[in-house]
N, C-alpha and C. Protein backbone atom coordinates (compact mmCIF):
# COMPACT_ATOMS: atom_id res chain seq x y z
N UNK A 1 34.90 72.29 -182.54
CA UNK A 1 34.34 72.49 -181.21
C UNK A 1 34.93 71.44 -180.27
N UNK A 2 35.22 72.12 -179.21
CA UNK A 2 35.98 70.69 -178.14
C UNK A 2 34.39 69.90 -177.37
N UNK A 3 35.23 68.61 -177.20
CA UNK A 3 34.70 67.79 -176.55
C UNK A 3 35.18 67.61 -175.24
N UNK A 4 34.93 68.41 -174.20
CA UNK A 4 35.41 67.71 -172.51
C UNK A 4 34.29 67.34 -172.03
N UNK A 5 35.10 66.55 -170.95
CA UNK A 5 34.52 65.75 -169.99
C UNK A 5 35.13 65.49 -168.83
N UNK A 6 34.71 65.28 -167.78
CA UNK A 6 34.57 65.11 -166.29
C UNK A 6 33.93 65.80 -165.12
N UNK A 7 33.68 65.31 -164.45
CA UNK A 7 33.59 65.81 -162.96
C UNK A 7 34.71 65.95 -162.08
N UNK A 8 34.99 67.50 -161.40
CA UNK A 8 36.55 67.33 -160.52
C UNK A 8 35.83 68.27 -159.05
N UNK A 9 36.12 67.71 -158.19
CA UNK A 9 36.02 68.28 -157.01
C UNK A 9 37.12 69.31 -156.54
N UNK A 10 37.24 70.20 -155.99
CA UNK A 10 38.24 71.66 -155.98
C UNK A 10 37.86 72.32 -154.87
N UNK A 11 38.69 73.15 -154.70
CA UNK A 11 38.47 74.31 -153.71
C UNK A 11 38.90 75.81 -154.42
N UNK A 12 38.45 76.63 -153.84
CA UNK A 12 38.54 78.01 -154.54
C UNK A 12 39.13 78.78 -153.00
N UNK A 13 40.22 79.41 -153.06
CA UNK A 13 40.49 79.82 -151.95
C UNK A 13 39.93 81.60 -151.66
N UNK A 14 40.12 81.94 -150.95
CA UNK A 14 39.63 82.94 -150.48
C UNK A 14 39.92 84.33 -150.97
N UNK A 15 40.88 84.22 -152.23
CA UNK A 15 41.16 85.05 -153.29
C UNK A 15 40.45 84.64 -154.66
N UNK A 16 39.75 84.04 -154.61
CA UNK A 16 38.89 83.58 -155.82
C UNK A 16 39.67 82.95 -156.66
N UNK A 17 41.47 82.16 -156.33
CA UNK A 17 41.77 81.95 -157.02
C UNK A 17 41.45 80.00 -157.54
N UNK A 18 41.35 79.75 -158.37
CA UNK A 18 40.83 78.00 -158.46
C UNK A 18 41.83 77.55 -159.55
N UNK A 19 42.86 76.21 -158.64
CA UNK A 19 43.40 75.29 -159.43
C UNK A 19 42.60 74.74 -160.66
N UNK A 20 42.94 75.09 -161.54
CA UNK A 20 42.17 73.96 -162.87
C UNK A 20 43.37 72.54 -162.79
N UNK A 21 42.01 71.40 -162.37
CA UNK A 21 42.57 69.91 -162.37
C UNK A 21 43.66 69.78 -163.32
N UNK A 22 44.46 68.96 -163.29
CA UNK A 22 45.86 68.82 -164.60
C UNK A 22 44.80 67.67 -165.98
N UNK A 23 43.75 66.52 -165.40
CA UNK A 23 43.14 66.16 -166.24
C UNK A 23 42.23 66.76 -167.20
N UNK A 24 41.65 68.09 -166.65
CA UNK A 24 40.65 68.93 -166.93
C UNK A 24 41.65 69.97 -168.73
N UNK A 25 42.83 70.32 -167.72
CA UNK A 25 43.62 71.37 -168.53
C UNK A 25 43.82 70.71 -169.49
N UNK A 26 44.59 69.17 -169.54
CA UNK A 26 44.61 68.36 -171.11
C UNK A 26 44.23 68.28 -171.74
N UNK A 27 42.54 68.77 -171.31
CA UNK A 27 41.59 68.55 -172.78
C UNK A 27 41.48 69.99 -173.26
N UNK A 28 42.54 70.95 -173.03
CA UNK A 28 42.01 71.87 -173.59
C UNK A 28 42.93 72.45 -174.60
N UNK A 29 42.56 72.93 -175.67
CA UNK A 29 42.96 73.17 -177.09
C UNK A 29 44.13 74.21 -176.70
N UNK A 30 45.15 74.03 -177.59
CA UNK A 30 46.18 74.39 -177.83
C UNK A 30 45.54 75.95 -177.96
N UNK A 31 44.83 76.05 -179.13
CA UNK A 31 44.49 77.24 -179.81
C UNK A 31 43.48 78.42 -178.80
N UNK A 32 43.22 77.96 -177.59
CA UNK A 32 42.77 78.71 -176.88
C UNK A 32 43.98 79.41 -175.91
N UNK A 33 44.88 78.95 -176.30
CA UNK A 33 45.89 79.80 -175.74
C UNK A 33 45.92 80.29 -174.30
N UNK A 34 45.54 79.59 -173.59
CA UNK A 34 45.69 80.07 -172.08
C UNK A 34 44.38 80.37 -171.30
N UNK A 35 43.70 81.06 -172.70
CA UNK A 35 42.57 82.26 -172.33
C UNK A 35 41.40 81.48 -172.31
N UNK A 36 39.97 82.01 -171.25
CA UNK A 36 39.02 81.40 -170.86
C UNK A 36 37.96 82.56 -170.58
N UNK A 37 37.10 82.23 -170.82
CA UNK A 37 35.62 83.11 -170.38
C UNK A 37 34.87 82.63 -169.60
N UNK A 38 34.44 82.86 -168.33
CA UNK A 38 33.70 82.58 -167.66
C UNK A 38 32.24 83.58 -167.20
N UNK A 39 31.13 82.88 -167.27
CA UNK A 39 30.09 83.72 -166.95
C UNK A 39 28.92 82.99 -166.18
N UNK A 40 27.94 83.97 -165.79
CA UNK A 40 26.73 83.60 -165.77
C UNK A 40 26.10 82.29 -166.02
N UNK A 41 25.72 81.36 -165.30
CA UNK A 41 24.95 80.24 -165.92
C UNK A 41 23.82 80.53 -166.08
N UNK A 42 22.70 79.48 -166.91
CA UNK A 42 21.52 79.56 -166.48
C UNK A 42 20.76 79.24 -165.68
N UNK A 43 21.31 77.89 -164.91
CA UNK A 43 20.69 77.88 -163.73
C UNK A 43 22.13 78.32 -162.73
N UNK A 44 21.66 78.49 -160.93
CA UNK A 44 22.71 78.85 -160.40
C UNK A 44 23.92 78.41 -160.21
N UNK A 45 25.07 78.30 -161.33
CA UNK A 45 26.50 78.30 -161.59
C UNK A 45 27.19 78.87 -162.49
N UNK A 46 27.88 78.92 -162.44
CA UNK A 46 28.99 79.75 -163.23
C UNK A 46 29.41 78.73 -164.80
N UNK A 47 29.35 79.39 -166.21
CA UNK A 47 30.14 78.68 -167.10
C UNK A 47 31.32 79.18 -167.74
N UNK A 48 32.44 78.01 -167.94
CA UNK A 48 33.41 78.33 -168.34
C UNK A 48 33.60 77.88 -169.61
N UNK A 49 34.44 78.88 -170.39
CA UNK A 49 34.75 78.55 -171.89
C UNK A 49 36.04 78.46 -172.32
N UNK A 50 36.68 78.06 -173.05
CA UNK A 50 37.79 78.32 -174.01
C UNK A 50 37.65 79.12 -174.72
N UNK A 51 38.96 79.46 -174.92
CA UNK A 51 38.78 81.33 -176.12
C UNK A 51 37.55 81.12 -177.20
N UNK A 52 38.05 80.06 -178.21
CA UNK A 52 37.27 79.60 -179.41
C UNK A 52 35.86 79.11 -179.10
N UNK A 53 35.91 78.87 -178.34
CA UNK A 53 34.41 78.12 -177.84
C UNK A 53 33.26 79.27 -177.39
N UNK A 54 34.18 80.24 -176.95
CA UNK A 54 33.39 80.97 -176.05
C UNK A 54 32.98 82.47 -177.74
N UNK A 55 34.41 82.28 -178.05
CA UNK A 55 34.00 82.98 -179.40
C UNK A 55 32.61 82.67 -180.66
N UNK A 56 32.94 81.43 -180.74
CA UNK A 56 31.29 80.41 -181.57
C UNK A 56 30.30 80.72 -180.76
N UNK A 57 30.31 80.33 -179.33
CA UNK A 57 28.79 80.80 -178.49
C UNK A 57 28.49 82.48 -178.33
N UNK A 58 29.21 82.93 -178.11
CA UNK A 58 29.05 84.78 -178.14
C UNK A 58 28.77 85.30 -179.72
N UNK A 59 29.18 84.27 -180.58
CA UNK A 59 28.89 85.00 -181.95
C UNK A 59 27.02 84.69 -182.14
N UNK A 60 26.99 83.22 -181.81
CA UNK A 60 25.66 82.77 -182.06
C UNK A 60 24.61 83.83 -181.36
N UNK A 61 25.06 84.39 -180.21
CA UNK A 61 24.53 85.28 -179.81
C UNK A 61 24.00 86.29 -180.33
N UNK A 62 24.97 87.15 -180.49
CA UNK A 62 25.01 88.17 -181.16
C UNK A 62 24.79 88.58 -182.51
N UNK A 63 24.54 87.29 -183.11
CA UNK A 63 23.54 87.09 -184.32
C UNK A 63 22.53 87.60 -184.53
N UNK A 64 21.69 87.04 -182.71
CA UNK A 64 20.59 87.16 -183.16
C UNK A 64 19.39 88.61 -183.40
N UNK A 65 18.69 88.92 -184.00
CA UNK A 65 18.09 90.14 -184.33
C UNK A 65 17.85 91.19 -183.50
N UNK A 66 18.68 92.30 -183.21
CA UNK A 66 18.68 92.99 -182.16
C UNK A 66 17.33 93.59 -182.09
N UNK A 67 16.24 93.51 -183.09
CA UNK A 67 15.28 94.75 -183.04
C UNK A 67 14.06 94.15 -182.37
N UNK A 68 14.32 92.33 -181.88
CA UNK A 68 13.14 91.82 -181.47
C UNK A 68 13.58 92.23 -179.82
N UNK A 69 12.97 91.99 -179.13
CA UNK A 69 12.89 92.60 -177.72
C UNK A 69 13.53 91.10 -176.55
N UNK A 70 12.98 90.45 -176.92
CA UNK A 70 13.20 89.33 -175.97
C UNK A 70 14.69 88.74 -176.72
N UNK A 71 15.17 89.00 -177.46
CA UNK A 71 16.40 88.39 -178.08
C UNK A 71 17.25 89.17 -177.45
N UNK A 72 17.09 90.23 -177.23
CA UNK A 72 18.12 91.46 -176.87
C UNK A 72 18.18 91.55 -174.92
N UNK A 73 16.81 90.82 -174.56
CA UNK A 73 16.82 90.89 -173.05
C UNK A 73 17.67 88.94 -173.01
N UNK A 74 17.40 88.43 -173.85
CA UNK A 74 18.44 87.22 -173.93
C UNK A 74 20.03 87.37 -173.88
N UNK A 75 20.33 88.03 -174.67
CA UNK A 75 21.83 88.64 -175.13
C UNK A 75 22.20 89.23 -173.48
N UNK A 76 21.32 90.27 -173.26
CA UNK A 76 21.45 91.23 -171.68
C UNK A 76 22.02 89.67 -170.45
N UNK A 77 21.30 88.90 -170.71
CA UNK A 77 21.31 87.86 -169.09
C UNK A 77 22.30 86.99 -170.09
N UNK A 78 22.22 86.70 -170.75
CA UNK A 78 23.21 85.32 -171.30
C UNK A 78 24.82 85.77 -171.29
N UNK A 79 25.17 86.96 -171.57
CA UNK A 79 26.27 88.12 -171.52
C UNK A 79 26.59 88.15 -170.44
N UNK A 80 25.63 88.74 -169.37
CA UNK A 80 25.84 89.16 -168.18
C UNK A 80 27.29 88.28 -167.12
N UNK A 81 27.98 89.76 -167.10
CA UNK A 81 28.70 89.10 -166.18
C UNK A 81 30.58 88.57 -166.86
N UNK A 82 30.13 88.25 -168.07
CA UNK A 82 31.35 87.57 -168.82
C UNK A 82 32.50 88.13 -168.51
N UNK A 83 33.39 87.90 -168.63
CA UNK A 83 34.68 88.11 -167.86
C UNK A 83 35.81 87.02 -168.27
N UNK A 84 36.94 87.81 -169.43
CA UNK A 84 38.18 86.96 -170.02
C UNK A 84 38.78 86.47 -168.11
N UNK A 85 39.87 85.20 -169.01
CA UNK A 85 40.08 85.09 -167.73
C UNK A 85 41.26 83.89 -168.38
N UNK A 86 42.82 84.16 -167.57
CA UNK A 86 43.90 83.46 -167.85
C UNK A 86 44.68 82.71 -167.31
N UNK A 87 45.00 82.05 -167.44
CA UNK A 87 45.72 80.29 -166.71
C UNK A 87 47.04 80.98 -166.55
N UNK A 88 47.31 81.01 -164.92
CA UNK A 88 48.52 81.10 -164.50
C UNK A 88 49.45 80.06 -165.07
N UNK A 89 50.76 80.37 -164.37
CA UNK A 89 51.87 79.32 -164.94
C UNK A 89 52.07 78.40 -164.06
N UNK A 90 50.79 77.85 -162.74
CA UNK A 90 50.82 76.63 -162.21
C UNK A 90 49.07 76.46 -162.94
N UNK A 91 48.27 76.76 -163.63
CA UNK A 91 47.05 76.10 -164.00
C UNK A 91 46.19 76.87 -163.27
N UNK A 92 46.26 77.94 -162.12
CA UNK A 92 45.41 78.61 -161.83
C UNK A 92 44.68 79.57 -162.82
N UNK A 93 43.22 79.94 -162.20
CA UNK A 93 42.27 80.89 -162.54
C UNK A 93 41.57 81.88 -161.57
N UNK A 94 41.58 82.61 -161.74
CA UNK A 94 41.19 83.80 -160.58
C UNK A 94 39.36 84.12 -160.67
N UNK A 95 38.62 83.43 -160.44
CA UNK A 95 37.06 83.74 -160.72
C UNK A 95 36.68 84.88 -159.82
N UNK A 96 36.27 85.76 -160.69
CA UNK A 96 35.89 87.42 -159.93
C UNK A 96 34.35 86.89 -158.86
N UNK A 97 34.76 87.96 -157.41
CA UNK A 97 34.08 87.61 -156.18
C UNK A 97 32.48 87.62 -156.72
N UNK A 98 32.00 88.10 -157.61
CA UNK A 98 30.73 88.46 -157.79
C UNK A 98 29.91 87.24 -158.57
N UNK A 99 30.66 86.59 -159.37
CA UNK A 99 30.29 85.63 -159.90
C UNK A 99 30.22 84.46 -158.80
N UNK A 100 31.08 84.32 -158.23
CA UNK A 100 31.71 83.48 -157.13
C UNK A 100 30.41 83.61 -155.97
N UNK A 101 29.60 84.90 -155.55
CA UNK A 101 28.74 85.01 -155.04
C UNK A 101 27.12 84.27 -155.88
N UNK A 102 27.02 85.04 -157.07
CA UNK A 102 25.96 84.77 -157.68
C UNK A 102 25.93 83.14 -157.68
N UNK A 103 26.71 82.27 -157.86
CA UNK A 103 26.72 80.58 -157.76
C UNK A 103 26.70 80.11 -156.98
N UNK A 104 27.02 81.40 -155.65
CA UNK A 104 26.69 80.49 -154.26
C UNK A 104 28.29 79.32 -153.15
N UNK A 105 28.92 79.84 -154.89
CA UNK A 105 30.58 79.13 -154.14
C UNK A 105 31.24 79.92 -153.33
N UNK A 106 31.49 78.92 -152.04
CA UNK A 106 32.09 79.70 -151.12
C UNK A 106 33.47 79.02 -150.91
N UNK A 107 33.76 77.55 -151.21
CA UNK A 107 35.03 77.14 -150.94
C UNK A 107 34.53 75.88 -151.67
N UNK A 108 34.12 74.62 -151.11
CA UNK A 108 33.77 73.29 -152.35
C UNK A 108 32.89 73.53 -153.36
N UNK A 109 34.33 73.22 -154.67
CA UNK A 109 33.01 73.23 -155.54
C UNK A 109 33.29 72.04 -156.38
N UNK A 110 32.01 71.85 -157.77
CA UNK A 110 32.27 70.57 -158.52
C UNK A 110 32.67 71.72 -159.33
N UNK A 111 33.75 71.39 -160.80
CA UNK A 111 33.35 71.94 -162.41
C UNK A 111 32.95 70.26 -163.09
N UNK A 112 32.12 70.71 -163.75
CA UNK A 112 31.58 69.70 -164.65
C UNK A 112 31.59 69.67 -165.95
N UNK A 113 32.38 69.32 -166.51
CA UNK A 113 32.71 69.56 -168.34
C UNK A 113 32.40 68.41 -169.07
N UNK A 114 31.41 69.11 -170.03
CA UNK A 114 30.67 68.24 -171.18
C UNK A 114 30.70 68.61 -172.35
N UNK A 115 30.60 68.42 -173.53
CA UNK A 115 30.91 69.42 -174.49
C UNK A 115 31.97 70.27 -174.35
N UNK A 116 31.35 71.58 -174.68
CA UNK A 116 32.15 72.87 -175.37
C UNK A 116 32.34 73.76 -174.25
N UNK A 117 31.82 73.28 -172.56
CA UNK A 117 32.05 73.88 -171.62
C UNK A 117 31.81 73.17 -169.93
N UNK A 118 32.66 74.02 -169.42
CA UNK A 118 32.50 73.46 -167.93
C UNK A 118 31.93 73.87 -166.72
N UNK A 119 30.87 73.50 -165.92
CA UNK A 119 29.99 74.43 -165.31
C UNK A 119 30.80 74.00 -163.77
N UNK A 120 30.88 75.68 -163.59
CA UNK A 120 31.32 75.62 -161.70
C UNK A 120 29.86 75.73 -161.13
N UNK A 121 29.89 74.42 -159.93
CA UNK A 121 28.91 74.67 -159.22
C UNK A 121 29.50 74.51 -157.94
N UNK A 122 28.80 75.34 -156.85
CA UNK A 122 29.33 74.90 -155.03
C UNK A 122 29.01 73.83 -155.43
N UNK A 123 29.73 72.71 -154.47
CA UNK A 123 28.95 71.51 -153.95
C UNK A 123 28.09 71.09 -153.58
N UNK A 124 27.64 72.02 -152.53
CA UNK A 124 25.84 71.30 -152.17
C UNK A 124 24.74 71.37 -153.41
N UNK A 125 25.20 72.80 -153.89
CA UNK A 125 24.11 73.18 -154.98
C UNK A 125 24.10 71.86 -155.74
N UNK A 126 25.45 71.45 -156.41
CA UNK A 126 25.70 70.16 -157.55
C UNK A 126 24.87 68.90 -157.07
N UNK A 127 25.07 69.00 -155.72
CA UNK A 127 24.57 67.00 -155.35
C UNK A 127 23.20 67.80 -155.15
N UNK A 128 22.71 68.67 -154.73
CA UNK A 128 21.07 68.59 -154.96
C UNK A 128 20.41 68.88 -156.49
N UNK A 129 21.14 69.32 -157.16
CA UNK A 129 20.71 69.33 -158.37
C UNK A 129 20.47 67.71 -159.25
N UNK A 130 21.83 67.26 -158.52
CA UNK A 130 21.52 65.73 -159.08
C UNK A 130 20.94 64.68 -158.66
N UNK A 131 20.28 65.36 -157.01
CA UNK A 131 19.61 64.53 -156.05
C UNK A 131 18.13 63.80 -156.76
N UNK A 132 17.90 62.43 -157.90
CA UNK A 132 17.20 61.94 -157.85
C UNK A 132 17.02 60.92 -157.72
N UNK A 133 16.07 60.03 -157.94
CA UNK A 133 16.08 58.61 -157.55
C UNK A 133 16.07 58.32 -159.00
N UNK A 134 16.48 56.44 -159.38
CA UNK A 134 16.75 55.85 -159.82
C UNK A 134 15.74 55.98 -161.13
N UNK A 135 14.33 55.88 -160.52
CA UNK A 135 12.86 55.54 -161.35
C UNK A 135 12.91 57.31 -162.09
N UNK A 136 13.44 58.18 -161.24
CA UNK A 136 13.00 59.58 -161.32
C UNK A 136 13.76 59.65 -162.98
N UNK A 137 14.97 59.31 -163.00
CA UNK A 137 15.80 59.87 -163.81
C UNK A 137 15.79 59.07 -164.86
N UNK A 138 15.45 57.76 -164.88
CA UNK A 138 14.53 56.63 -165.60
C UNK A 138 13.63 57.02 -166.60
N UNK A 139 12.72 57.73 -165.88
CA UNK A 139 11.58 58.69 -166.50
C UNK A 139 11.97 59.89 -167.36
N UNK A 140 13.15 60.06 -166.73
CA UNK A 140 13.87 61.88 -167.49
C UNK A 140 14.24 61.34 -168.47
N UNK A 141 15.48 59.89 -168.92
CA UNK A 141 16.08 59.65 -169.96
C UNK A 141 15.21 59.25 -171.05
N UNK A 142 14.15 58.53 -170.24
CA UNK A 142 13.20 58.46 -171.76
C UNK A 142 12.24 59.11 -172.04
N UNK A 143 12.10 60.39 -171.37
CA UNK A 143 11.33 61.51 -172.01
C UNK A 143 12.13 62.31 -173.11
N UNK A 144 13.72 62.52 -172.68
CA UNK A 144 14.91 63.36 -173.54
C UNK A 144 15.40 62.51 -174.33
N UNK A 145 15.76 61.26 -174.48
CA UNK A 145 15.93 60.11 -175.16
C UNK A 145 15.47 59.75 -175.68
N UNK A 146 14.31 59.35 -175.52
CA UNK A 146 13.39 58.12 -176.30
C UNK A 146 12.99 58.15 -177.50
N UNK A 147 13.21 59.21 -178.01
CA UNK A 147 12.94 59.02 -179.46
C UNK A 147 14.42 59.45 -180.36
N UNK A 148 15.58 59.20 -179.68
CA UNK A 148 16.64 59.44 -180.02
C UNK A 148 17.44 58.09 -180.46
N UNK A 149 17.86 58.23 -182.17
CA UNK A 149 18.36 56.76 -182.45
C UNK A 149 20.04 56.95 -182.32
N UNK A 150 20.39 56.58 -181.35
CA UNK A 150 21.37 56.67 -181.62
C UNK A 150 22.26 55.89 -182.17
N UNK A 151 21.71 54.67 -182.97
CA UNK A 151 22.50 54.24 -184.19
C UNK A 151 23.21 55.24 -185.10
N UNK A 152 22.56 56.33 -185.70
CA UNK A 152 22.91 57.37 -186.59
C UNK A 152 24.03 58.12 -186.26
């Protein structure tokens, strides 16, 4: 499973087409071969995958028991939208207008890559999402943290 990381600020031009950063593209596996999946987030942005990556998360999916009801309306929204998608021969990506709508990107956006994927968000959406105070997020790390050793 890949490990990326960063924050890159971008523009998406008015053909939906978006430079992928040259730091961003380095971290990405040989074995994904060009190819990328982008979809649906869960909250409002778009996520992007590598072939293999996006293959492990769509399998985990699709695992799960089609005959329960809420697994299958999971699969419906988590799916929704997905769309292969291939690295020109300058690093471009072409993100289809509809997705590009549903996230709210109209021209600045952040991608943010952590793990096994990188989330497009517009810009405003990104800095208000991360809009907290010091004490606020203080409180978040050691509610999600705090019982996390990370000696191990």
């Amino acid at each position: 499973m890949t490990n990326l990381i960063g924050e890159y600020e971008c523009k998406v031009d008015a053909k939906g087409r978006l430079l992928v950063p040259s730091g961003l593209r380095k971290q990405f596996s040989s074995e994904a071969e060009g190819k990328l999946f982008v979809k649906r987030g869960i909250e409002n942005c778009l996520e992007l995958y590598q072939k293999h990556d996006w293959e492990f998360v769509s399998e985990k999916v699709s695992s799960l028991n089609q005959f329960v009801k809420k697994n299958r309306a999971f699969a419906r929204k988590f799916i929704s939208g997905a769309t292969q998608l291939e690295l020109d021969s300058v690093g471009r990506i072409n993100l289809p207008k509809n997705l590009l709508e549903y996230a709210g990107v109209k021209k600045e956006l952040i991608l943010f890559a952590y793990g096994n994927k990188i989330e497009i968000w517009d810009k405003a959406a990104y800095d208000a999402e991360l809009d907290m105070s010091d004490n606020d997020f203080a409180g978040l790390a050691e509610e999600v943290m705090g019982e996390v050793n990370l000696d191990e």
